[in-house]
Structure formats: C-alpha cells, structure tokens
Protein backbone atom coordinates (compact mmCIF):
# COMPACT_ATOMS: atom_id res chain seq x y z
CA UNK A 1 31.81 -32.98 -26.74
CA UNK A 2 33.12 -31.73 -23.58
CA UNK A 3 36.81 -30.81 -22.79
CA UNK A 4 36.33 -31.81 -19.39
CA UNK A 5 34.06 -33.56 -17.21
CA UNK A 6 31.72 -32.23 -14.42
CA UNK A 7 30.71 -35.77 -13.99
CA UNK A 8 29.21 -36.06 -9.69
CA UNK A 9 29.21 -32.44 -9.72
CA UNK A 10 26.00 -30.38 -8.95
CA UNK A 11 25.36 -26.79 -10.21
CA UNK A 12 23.27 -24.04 -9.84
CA UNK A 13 22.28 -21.52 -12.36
CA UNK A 14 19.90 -18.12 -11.82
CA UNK A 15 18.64 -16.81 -14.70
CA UNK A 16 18.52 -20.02 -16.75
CA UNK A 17 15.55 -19.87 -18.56
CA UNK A 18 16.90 -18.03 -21.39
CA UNK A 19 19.97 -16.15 -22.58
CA UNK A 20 23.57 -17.04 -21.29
CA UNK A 21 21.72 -18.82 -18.39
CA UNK A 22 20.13 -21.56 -20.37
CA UNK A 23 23.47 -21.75 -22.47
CA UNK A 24 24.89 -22.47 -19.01
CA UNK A 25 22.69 -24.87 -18.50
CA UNK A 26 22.64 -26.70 -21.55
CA UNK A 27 27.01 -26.66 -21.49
CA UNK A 28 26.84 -27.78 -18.15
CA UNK A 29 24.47 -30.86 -18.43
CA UNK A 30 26.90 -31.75 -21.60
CA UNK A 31 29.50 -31.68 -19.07
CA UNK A 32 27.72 -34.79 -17.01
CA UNK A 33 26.70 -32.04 -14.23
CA UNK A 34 23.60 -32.49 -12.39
CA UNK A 35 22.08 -28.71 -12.70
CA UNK A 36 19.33 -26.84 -10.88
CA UNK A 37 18.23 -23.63 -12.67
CA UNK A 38 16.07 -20.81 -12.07
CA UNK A 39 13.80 -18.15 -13.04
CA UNK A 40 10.91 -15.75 -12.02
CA UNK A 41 8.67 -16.24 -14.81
CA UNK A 42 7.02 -20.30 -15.15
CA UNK A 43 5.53 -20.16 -18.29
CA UNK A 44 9.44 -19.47 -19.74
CA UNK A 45 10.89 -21.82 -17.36
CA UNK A 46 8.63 -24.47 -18.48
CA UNK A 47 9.43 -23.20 -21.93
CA UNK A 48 13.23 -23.91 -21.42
CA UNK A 49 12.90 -26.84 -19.33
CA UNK A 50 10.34 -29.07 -21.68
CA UNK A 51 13.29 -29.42 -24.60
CA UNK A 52 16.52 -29.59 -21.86
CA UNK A 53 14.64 -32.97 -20.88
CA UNK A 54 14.02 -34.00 -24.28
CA UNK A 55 17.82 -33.63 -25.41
CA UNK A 56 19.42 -34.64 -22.06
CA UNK A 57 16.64 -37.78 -21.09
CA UNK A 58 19.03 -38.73 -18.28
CA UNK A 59 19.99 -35.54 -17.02
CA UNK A 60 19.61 -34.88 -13.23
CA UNK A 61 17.93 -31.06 -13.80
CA UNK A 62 15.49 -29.65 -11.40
CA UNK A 63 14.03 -25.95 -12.60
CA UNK A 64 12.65 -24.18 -10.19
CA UNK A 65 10.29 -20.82 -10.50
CA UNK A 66 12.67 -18.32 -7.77
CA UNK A 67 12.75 -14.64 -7.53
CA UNK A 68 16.51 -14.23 -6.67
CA UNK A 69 15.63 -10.82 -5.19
CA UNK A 70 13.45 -12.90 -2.45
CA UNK A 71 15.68 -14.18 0.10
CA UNK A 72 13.12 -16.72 1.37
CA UNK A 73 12.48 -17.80 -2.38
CA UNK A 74 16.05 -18.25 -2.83
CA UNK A 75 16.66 -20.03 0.77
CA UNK A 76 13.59 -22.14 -0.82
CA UNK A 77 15.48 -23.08 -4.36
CA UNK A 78 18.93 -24.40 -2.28
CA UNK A 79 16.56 -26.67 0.02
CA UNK A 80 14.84 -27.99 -3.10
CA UNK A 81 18.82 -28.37 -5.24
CA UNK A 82 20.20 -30.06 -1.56
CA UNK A 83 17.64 -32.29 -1.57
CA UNK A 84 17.86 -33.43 -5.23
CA UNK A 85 20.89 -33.81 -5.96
CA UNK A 86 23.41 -33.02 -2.63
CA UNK A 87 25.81 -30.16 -2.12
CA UNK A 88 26.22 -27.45 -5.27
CA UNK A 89 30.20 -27.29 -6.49
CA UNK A 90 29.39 -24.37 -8.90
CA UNK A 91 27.19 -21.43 -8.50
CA UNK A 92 26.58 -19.38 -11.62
CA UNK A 93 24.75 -15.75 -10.82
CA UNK A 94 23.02 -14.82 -13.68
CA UNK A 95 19.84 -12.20 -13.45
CA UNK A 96 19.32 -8.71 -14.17
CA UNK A 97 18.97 -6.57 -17.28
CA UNK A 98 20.48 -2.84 -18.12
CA UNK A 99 18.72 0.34 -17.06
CA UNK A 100 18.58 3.05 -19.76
CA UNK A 101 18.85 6.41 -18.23
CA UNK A 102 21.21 9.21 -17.54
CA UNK A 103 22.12 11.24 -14.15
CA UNK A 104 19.15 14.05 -14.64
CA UNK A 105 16.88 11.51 -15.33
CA UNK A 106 17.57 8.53 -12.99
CA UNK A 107 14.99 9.12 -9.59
CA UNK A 108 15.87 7.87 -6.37
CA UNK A 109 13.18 4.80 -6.94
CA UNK A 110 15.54 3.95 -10.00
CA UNK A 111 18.76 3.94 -8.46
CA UNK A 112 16.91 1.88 -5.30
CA UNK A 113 15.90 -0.70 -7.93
CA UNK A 114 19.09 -0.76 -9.74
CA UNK A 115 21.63 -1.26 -6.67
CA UNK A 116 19.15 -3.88 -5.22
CA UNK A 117 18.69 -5.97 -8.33
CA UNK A 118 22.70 -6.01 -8.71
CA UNK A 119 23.99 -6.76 -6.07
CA UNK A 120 21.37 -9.05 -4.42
CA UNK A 121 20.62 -10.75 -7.27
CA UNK A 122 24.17 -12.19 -6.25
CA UNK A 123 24.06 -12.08 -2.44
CA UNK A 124 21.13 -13.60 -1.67
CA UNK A 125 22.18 -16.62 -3.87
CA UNK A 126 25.43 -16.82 -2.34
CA UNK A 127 24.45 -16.80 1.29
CA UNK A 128 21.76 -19.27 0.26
CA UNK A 129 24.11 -22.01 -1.25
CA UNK A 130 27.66 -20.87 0.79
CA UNK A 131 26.90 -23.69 3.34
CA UNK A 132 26.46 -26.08 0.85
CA UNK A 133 29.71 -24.65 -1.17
CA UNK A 134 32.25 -25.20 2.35
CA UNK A 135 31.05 -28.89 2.12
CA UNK A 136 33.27 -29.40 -1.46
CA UNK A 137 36.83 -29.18 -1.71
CA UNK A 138 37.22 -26.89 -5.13
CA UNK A 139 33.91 -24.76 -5.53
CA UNK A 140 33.35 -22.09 -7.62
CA UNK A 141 31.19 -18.58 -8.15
CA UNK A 142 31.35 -17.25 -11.81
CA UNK A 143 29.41 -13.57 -11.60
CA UNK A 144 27.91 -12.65 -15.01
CA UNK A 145 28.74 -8.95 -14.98
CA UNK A 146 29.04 -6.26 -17.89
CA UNK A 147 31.76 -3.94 -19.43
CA UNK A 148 30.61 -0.71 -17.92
CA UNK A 149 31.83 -2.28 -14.46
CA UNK A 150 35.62 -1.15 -16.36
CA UNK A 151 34.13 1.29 -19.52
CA UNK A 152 30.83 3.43 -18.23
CA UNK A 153 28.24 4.60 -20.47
CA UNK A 154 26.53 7.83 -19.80
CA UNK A 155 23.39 7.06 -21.02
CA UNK A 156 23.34 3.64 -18.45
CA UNK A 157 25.16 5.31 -15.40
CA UNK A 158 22.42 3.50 -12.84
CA UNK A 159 23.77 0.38 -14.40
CA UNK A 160 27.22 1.22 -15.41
CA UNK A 161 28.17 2.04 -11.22
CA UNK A 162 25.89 -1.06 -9.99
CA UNK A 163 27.97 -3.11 -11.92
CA UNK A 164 31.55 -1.49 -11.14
CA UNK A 165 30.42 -2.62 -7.41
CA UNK A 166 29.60 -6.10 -8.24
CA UNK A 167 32.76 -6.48 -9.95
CA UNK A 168 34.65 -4.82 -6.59
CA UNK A 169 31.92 -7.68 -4.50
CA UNK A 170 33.80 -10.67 -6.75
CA UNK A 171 37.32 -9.83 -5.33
CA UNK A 172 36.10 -9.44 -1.74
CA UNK A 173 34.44 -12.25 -2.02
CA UNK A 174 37.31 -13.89 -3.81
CA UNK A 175 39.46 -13.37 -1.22
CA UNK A 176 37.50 -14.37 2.20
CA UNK A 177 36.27 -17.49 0.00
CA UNK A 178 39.74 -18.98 -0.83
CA UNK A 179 40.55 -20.36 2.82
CA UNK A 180 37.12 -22.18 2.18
CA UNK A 181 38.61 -23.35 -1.25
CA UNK A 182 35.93 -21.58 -2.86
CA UNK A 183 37.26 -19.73 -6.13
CA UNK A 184 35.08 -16.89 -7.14
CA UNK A 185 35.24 -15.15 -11.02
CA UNK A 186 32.99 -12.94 -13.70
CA UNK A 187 32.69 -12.27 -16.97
CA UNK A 188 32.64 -8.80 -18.04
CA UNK A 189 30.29 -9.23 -21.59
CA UNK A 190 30.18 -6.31 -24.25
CA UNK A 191 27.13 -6.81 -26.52
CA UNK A 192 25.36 -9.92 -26.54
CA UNK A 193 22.38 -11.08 -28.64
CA UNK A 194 19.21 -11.14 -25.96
CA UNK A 195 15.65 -10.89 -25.89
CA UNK A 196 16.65 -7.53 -24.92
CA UNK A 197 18.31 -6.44 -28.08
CA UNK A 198 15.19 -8.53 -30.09
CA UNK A 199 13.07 -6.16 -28.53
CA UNK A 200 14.87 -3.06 -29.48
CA UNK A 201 14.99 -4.99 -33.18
CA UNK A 202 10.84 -5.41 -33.22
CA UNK A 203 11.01 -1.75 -32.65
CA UNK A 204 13.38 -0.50 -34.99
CA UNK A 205 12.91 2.21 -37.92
CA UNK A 206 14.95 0.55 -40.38
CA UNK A 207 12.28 -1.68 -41.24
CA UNK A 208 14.08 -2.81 -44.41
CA UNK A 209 17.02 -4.43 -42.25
CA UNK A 210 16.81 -7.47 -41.15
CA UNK A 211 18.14 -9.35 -37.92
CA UNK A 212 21.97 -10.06 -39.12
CA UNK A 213 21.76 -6.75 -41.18
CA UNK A 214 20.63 -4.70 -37.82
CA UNK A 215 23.06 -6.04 -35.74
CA UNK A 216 25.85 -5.74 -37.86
CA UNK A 217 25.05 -1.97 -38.41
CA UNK A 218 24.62 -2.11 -34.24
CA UNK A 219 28.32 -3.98 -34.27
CA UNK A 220 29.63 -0.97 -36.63
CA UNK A 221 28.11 1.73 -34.93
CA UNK A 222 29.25 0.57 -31.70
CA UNK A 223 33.35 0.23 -33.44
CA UNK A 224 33.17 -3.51 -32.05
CA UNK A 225 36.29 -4.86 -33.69
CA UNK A 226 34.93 -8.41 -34.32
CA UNK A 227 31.72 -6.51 -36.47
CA UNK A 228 29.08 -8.35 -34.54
CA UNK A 229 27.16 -8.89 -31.61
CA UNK A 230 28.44 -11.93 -28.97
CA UNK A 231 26.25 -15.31 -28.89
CA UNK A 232 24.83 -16.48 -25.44
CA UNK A 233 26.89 -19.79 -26.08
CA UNK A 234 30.16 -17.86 -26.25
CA UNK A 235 29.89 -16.27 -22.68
CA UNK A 236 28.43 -19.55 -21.38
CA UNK A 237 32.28 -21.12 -22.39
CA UNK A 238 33.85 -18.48 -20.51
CA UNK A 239 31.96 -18.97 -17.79
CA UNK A 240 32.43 -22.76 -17.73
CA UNK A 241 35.94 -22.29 -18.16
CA UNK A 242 35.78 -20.33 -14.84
CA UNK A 243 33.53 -22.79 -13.09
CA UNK A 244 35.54 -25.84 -14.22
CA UNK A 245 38.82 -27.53 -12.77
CA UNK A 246 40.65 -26.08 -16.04
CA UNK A 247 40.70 -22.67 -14.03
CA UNK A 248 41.83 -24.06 -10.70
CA UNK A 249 44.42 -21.59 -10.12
CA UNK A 250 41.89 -18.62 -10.91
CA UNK A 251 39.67 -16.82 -8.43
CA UNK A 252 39.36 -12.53 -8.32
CA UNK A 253 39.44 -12.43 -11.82
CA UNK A 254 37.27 -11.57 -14.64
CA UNK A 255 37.12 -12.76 -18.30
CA UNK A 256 36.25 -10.30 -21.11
CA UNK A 257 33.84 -11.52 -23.16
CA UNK A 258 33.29 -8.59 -25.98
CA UNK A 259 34.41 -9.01 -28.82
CA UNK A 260 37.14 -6.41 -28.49
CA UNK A 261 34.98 -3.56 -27.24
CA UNK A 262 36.81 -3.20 -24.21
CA UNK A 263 39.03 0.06 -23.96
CA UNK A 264 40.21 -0.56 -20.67
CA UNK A 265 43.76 -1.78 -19.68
C-alpha cells in the first residue's frame, strides 16, 4: 500500500526492464501512476512487461523498445508517452552499467563510450520530455547515479569521474529547472544486487558458496556496515520519495542509498 498517491500523474522510466528500473515501475503503478518505460533490448522488455500487465490489469503502462543514447529514438518514446497518456510529471533516468578498468588501461574509445553513455543517457531524455515537464506545476527528475560520483574507485576511474559529472549535471540542472517548478534529485547507490553482480556470481571460484553466502562474503569484503548487498526495491523507494510530493521542498540533492558504504561527508 502506498504512502501517497500518484493518482493522474504520468511517468517515465529508462531502464525499466529490469533492476531498480522495473522496481520503479512496479512502485510507481502501485502509486495509481500511469507509467511509460523503456529499454534497448525487446525480448527483456516483453519479459518485464507480460507480468506488470498481469498484476496491474488496469494499469495505464506503455513499454517501449528505446535506445536512450539515440536522440531520435528517445524524441520517438516522448511522442509515443504524450500521446498515451498526456504530459510526464516525473522522469526517472535510469541506464548504464560500470566500466571495469584502471587509468593505464582505459583507451580513448573507452573513455568516449563511458562519458557518452553517462551523461546522455540523461540528456537526451531530458531534452526529450522537458517540454512536456514545463506543462505541470510540480515535476520532477530523480538521476540514478553511484557512490564513486563522492568515493572513487581506482579500478572503475572511467566510471567513477563520469559519474562525479552527472552528479555536478543534477545541481545545474536543479537550479535552471526550479523557475519552471521542475525539482531535479539522484540517488547515489553503493552495491546493489543486479544482473551484473549475478554474472560475476555464475563466474565465481568459490563454487561451494551460494548466492546469499557470496554476497555476504562480497558485503564483508567490501566493510559494508549493513553486511549485505542493497535490493533494487530499496533504491526504487528512494527514488519515489524524490519523485513524489513528500519531497516537495527538495531539488539539488542526492539520497544515499548504500547501506553505509559511503565515507564521504
């Protein structure tokens, strides 16, 4: 049961098909949103979409396939939401994984790929939908961003600066938005389960451990202070807190969703 209601509101969601996008999705539509959510790859948006409409059988949902780094796709993907279901309130940027790789062995191509998929993975999504955000009175952004925007890793240092500019993009953004009474917020995330970490799980040596046993050695070995790894479902509540009226006095901020991992001030 929802603590609020998003009830004649319409939000968008990259990166639903999975992850802390589909918890997104799934919180939102609880919330009596209508919700239009994205992904590149059909066969998993299909895949996420198929049991959304089987839980929710009156939800207003539209998935679309949309590559966010494809301006045209993306321009595409707001005409399609517009149409459906009127102006978006709430735009949630959510796309893009980590890059593993140090400074000697990063290449030019890398760091190309990295900055692009960062930061336009967010801009093209807000210049697609920023018309249709001026047309609502209280509209908000919520960035899905990582801790190394605050607490680097060396062995992630494409990633780790991409994301210290995307959270410095949320307070510029922040602040030319809020005479348009558009509120814009992230979430800085430490560890969180993801097909990501799965995969690094399939391909582990301790093949005695299993799932709860690996991460928890993962939690320990990374000091996390709450001894295990986040759940999609717990960033998605930040986020929705962020989207929501209950944070209607909040814009340039960021919540830290880590589980205590966080070092920084």
């Amino acid at each position: 049961m929802s603590l609020y209601s998003l009830q004649g509101s319409t939000a968008i969601v990259t990166g639903g098909s999975s992850g802390i996008g589909l918890a997104c999705v799934e919180l939102l539509l609880e919330a009596g949103a209508a919700v239009a959510f994205c992904g590149r790859d059909e066969r998993r948006l299909a895949n996420a979409e198929s049991p959304l409409r089987e839980r929710f059988p009156q939800a207003r949902l539209l998935a679309q396939v949309c590559d966010v780094l494809d301006a045209a796709s993306v321009k595409a993907f707001a005409a399609a939401s517009l149409e459906a279901f009127g102006p978006a309130q709430v735009l949630i940027n959510n796309a893009g994984q980590g890059r593993v790789s140090t400074f000697a062995d990063t290449t030019d191509e890398a760091w190309s790929d990295e900055l692009n998929l960062k930061f336009f993975s967010v801009i093209h999504p807000v210049r697609a939908f920023l018309p249709q955000l001026e047309q609502c009175r209280n509209a908000s952004i919520v960035c899905v961003n990582s801790l190394l925007a605050c607490q680097p890793e060396p062995h992630m240092v494409a990633t780790s600066a991409a994301r210290a500019g995307l959270k410095n993009l949320v307070r510029s953004m922040a602040y030319e938005f809020a005479p348009k009474h558009i509120r814009v917020n992230g979430i800085l995330i430490g560890l969180v389960e993801s097909g990501q970490w799965r995969r690094r799980f399939e391909a582990r040596e301790e093949r005695e451990l299993d799932w709860p046993q690996w991460t928890a050695q993962l939690a320990a070995r990374k000091q996390i202070p709450l001894a295990r790894l986040g759940l999609p479902i717990e960033a998605a509540q930040a986020i929705l807190f962020l989207a929501s009226p209950l944070s209607a006095y909040t814009t340039g901020s960021h919540i830290d969703v880590s589980g205590g991992l966080s070092r920084h001030a």
